[in-house]
C-alpha atoms as a PDB file:
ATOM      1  CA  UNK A   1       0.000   0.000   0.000  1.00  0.00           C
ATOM      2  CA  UNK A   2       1.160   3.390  -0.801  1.00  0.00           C
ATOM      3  CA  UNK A   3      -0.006   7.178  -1.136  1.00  0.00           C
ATOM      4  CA  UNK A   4      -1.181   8.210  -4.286  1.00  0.00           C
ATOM      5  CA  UNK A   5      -1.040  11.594  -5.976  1.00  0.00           C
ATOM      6  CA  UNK A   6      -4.090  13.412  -5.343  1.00  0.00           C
ATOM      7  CA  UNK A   7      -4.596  13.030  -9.905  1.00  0.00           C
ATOM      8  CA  UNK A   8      -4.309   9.423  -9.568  1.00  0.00           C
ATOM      9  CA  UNK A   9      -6.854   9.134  -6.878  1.00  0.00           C
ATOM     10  CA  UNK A  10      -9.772  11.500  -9.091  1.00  0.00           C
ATOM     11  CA  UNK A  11      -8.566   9.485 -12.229  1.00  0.00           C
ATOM     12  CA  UNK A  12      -9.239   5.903 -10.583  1.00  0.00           C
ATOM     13  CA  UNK A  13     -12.349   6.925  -8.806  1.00  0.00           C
ATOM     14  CA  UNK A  14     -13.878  10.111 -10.131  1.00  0.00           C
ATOM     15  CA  UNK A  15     -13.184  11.822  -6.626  1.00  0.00           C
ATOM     16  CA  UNK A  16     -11.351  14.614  -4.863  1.00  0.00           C
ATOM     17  CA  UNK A  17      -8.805  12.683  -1.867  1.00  0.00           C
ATOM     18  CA  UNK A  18     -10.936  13.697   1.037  1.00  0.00           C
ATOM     19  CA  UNK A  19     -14.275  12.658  -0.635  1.00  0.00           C
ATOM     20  CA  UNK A  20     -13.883   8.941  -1.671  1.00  0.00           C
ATOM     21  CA  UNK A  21     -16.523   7.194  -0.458  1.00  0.00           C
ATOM     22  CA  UNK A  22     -15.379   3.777   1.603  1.00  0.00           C
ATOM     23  CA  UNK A  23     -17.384   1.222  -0.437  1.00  0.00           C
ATOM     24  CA  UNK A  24     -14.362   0.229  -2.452  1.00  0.00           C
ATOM     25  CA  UNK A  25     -15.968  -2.898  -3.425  1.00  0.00           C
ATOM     26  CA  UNK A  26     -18.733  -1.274  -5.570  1.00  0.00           C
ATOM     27  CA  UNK A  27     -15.511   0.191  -7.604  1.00  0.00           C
ATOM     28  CA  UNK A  28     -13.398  -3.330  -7.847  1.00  0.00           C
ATOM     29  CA  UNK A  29     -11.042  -1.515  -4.763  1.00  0.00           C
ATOM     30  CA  UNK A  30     -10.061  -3.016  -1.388  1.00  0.00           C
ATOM     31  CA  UNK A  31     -11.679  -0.930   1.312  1.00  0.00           C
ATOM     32  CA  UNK A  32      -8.975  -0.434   4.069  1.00  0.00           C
ATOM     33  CA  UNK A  33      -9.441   1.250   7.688  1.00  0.00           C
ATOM     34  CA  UNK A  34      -7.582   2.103  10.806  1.00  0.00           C
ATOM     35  CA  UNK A  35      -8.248  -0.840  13.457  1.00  0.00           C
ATOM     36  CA  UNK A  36      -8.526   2.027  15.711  1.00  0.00           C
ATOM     37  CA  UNK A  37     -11.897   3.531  13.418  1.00  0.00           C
ATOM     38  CA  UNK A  38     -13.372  -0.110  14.156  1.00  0.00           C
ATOM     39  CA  UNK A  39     -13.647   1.109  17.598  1.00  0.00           C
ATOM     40  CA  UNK A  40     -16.111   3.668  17.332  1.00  0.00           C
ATOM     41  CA  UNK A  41     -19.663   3.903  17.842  1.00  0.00           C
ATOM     42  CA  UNK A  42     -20.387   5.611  14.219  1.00  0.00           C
ATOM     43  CA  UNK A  43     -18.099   6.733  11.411  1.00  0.00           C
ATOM     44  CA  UNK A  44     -17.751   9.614   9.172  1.00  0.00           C
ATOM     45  CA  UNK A  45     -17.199  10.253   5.821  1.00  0.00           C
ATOM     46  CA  UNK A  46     -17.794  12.066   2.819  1.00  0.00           C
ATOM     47  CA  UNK A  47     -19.381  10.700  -0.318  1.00  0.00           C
ATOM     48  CA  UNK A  48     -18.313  11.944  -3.672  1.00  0.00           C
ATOM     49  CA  UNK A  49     -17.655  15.726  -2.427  1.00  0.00           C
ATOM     50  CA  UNK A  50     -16.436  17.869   0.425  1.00  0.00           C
ATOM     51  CA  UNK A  51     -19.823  19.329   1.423  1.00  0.00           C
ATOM     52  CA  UNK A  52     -21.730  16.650   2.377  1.00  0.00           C
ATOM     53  CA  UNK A  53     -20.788  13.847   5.407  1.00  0.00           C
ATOM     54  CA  UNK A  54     -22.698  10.533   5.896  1.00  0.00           C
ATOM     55  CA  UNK A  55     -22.932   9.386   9.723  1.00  0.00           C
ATOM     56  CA  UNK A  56     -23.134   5.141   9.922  1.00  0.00           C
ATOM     57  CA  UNK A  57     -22.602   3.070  12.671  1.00  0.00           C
ATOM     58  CA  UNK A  58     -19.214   1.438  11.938  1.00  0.00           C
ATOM     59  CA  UNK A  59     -20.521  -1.975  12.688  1.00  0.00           C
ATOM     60  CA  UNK A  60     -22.951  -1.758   9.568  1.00  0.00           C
ATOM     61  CA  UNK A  61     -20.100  -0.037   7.928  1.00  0.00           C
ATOM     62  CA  UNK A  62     -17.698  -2.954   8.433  1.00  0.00           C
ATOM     63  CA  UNK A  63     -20.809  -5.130   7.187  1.00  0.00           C
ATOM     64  CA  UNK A  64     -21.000  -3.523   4.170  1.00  0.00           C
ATOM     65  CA  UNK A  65     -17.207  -2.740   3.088  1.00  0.00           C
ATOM     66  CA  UNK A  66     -15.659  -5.566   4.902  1.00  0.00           C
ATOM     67  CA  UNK A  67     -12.732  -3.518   5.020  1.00  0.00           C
ATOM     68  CA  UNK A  68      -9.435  -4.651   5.946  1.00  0.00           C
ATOM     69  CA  UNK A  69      -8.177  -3.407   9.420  1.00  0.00           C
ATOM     70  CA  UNK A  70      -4.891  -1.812   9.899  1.00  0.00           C
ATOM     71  CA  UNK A  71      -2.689   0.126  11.992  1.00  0.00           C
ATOM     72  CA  UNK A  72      -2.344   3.416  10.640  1.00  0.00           C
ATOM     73  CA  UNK A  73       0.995   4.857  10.738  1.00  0.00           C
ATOM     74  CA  UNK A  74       1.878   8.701  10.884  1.00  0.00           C
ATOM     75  CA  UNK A  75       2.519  10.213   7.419  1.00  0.00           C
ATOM     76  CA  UNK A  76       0.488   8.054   5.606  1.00  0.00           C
END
C-alpha cells in the first residue's frame, strides 16, 4: 500500500482525496481502515464531495465494506 497523488486518486475513482466514499468494493477496490476507526460507535465520511458527510454506525459499515483493518501509521 502506498499514497497516491491526489490526480491518480480523481482518475481511478472520479473523486477529490478527502471525498472517496469507503465502499471500495462497488468500484473493484479493497476498502482499508484504521483498526482504531473499528472502535467507534459511528463513522464519518464524505461521499463523492467535500460538502456533504454521511454518519453510519461502523458496525454496519464494516458489514457492508468488509474492510481490511490496519494500523495506521503517521505520514500516511
Amino acid at each position: 500500500m502506498h499514497e497516491s497523488e491526489p490526480e491518480a486518486v480523481k482518475d481511478a475513482v472520479g473523486c477529490e482525496v478527502g471525498c472517496v466514499p469507503p465502499f471500495g468494493r462497488s468500484m473493484l477496490l479493497p476498502a482499508y481502515t484504521d483498526q482504531e476507526l473499528t472502535k467507534a460507535e459511528y463513522a464519518w465520511f464524505n461521499l463523492g464531495g467535500h460538502h456533504k458527510s454521511i454518519r453510519i454506525r461502523s458496525w454496519d459499515l464494516k458489514k457492508l465494506c468488509q474492510p481490511v483493518a490496519i494500523a495506521a501509521q503517521a505520514g500516511l
